[in-house]
Protein backbone atom coordinates (compact mmCIF):
# COMPACT_ATOMS: atom_id res chain seq x y z
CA UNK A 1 11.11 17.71 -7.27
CA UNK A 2 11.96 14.25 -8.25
CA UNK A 3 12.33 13.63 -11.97
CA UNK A 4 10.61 10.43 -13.53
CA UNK A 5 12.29 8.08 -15.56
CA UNK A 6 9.70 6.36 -18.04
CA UNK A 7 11.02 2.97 -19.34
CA UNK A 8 9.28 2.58 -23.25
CA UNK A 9 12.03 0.94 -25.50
CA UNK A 10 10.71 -2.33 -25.48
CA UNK A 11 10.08 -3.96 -28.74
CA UNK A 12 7.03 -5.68 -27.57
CA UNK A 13 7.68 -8.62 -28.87
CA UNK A 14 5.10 -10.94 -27.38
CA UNK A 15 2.56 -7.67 -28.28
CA UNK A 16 4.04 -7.72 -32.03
CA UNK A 17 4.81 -4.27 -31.39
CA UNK A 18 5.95 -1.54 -29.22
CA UNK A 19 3.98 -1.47 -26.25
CA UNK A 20 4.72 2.34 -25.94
CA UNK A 21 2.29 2.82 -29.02
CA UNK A 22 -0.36 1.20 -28.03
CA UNK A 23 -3.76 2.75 -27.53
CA UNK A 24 -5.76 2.67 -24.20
CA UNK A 25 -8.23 5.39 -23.93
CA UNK A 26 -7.63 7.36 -27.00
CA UNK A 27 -4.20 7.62 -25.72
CA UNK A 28 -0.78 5.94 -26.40
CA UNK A 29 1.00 4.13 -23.18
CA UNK A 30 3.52 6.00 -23.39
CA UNK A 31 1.62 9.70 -23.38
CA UNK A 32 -0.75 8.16 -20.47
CA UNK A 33 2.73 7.30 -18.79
CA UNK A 34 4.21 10.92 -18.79
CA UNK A 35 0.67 11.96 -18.08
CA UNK A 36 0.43 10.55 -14.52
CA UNK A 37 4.00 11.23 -13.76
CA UNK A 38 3.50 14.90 -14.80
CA UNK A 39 0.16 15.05 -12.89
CA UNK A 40 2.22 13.48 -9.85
CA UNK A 41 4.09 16.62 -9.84
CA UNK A 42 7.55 14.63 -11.52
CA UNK A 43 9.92 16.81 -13.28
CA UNK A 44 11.81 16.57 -15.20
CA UNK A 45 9.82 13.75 -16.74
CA UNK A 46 12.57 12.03 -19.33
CA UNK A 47 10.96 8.76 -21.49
CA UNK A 48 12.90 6.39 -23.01
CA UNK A 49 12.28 5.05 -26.37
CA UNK A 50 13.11 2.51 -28.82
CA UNK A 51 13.47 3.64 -32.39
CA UNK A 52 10.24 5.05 -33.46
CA UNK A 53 7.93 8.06 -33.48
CA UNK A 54 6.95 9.06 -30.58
CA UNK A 55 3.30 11.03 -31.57
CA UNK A 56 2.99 14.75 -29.70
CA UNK A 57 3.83 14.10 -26.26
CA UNK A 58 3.98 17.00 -23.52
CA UNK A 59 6.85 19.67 -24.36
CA UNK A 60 8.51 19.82 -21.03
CA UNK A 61 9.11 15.66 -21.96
CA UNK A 62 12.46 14.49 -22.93
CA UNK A 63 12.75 12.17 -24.97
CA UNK A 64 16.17 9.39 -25.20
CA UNK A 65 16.03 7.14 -28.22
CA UNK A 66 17.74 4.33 -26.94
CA UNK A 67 20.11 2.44 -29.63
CA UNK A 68 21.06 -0.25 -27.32
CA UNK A 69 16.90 -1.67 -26.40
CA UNK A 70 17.74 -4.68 -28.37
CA UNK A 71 19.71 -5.50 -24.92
CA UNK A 72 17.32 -4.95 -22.41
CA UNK A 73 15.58 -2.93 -20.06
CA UNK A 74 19.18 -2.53 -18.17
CA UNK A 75 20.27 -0.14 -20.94
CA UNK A 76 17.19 2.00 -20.64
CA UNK A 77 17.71 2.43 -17.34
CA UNK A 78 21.32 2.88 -17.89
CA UNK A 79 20.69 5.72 -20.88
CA UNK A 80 17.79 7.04 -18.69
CA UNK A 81 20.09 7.69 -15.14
CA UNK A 82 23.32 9.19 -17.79
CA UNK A 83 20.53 12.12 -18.83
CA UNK A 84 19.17 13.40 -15.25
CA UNK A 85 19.85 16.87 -15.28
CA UNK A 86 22.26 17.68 -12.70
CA UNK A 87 22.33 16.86 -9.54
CA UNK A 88 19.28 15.10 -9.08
CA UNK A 89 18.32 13.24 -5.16
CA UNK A 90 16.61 10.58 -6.16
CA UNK A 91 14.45 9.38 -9.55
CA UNK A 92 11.23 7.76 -9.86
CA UNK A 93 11.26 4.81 -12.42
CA UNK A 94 8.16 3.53 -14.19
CA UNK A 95 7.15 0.95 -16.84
CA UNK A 96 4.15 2.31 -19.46
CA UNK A 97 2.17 -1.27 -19.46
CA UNK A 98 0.93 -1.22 -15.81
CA UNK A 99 -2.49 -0.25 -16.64
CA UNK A 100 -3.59 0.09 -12.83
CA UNK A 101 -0.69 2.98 -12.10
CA UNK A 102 -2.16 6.51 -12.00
CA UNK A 103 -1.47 9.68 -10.33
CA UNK A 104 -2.48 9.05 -7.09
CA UNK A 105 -0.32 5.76 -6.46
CA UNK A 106 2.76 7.95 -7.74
CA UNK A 107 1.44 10.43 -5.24
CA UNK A 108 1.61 8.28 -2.29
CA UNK A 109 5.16 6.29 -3.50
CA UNK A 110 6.28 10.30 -3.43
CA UNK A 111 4.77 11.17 -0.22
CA UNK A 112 6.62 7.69 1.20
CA UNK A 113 9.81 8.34 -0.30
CA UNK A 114 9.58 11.98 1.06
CA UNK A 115 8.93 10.33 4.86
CA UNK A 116 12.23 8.31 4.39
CA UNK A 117 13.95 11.20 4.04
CA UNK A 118 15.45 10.28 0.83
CA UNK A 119 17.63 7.73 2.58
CA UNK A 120 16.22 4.59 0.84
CA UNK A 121 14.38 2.91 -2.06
CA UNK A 122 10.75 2.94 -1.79
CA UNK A 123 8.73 1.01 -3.90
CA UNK A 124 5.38 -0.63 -4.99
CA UNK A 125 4.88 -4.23 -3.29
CA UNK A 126 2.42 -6.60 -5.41
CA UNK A 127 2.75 -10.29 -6.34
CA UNK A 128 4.73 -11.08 -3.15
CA UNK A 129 7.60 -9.28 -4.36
CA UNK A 130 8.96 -5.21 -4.76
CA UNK A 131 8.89 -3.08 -8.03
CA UNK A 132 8.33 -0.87 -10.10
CA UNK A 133 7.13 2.19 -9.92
CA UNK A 134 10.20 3.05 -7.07
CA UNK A 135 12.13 5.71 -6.05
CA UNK A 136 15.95 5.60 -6.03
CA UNK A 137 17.79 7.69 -4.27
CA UNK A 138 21.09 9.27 -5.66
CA UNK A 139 23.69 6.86 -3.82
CA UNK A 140 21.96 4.20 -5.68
CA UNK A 141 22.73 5.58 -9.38
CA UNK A 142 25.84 4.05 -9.88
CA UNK A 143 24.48 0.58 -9.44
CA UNK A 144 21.69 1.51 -12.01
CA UNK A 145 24.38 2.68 -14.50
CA UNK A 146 26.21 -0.39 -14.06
CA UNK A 147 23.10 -2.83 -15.00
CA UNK A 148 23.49 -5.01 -17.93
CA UNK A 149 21.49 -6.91 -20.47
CA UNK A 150 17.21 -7.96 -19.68
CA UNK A 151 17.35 -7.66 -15.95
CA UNK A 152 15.47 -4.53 -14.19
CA UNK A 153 16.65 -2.85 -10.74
CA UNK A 154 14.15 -5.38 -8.89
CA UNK A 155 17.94 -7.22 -7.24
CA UNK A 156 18.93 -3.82 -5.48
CA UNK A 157 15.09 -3.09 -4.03
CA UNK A 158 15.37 -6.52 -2.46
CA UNK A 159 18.67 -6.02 -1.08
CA UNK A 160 17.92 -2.83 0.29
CA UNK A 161 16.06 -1.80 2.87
CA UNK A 162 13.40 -0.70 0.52
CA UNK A 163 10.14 0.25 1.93
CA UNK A 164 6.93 -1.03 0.13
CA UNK A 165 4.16 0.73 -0.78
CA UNK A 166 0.88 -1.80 -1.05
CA UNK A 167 0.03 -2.06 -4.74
CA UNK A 168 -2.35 -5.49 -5.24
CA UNK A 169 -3.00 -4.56 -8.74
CA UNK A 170 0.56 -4.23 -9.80
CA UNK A 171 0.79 -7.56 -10.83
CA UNK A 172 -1.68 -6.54 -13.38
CA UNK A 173 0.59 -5.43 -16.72
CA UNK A 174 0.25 -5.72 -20.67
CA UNK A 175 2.29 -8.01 -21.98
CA UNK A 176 0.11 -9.92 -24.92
CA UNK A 177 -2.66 -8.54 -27.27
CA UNK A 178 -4.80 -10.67 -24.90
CA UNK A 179 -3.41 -8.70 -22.18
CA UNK A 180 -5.01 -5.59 -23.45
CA UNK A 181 -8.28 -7.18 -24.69
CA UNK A 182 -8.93 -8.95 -21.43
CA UNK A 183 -8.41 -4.87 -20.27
CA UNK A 184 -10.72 -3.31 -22.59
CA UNK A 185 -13.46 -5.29 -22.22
């Protein structure tokens, strides 16, 4: 199994909050987040948050406070990859405000990365670009632990020989409370 790495320590400061607490559905972000990687058939599922409560997520979830959000989403990755249980192949990292991600996308990027072999990143493809959600392989986790400051692992999926997974709506994400109006409408 391939263990999913949920990314929630943002302060959401263009939201004027922490994105991971938002509501969509009658559910936070964040517990939709660990929802679809848990229905994917992820574990462990670790999520990694900024300094707040978390509500009553799933008790196979943990959950990493991350002390050092305030630098960007390079240490959540960072304090993320540093608590996979042993030797984990590969890790599946995901963001909580792409409202079009659900089970069966994760599904398919699993089923992809499983045809590779393991060898190589796969990864969603939307907006003309790679990112997130992707798989990493192992060999790739030191270059994840050695990310610093606002930057993402989007440099080492283009540099690899990542293989895309057609996502159009991933350019779709929640960044402002218009964001999420425009989505609830």
């Amino acid at each position: 199994m391939i263990p999913a790495l949920i990314l929630a320590a943002g302060s959401g400061r263009r939201m004027g909050g922490p994105k991971a607490l938002l509501v969509l559905e009658g559910e936070t972000l964040l517990e939709r987040t660990v929802r679809l990687a848990l229905a994917a058939g992820c574990s462990p599922v670790i999520a990694v948050v900024g300094d707040w409560k978390t509500g009553a997520l799933d008790p196979t979830v943990r959950v990493i406070r991350n002390a050092e959000a305030a630098e960007g989403m390079a240490s959540s990755i960072r304090a993320g990859i540093a608590a996979l249980p042993g030797p984990a192949a590969a890790v599946l990292l995901l963001a909580i405000d792409q409202p079009a991600v659900d089970a069966y996308l994760l599904r398919r990027l699993l089923l992809l990365h499983a045809a590779q072999d393991g060898a190589i990143p796969v990864a969603c493809a939307y907006g003309g670009s790679l990112g997130i959600p992707a798989i990493f392989p192992a060999r790739l986790f030191p270059e994840l632990l050695a990310l610093v400051g606002d930057q993402g692992a989007k440099p080492i999926l283009l540099r690899e020989n990542t293989v895309g997974l057609p996502f159009p709506d991933g350019t779709r994400d929640l960044d402002t409370p218009e964001d999420l109006a425009s989505l609830t409408r």
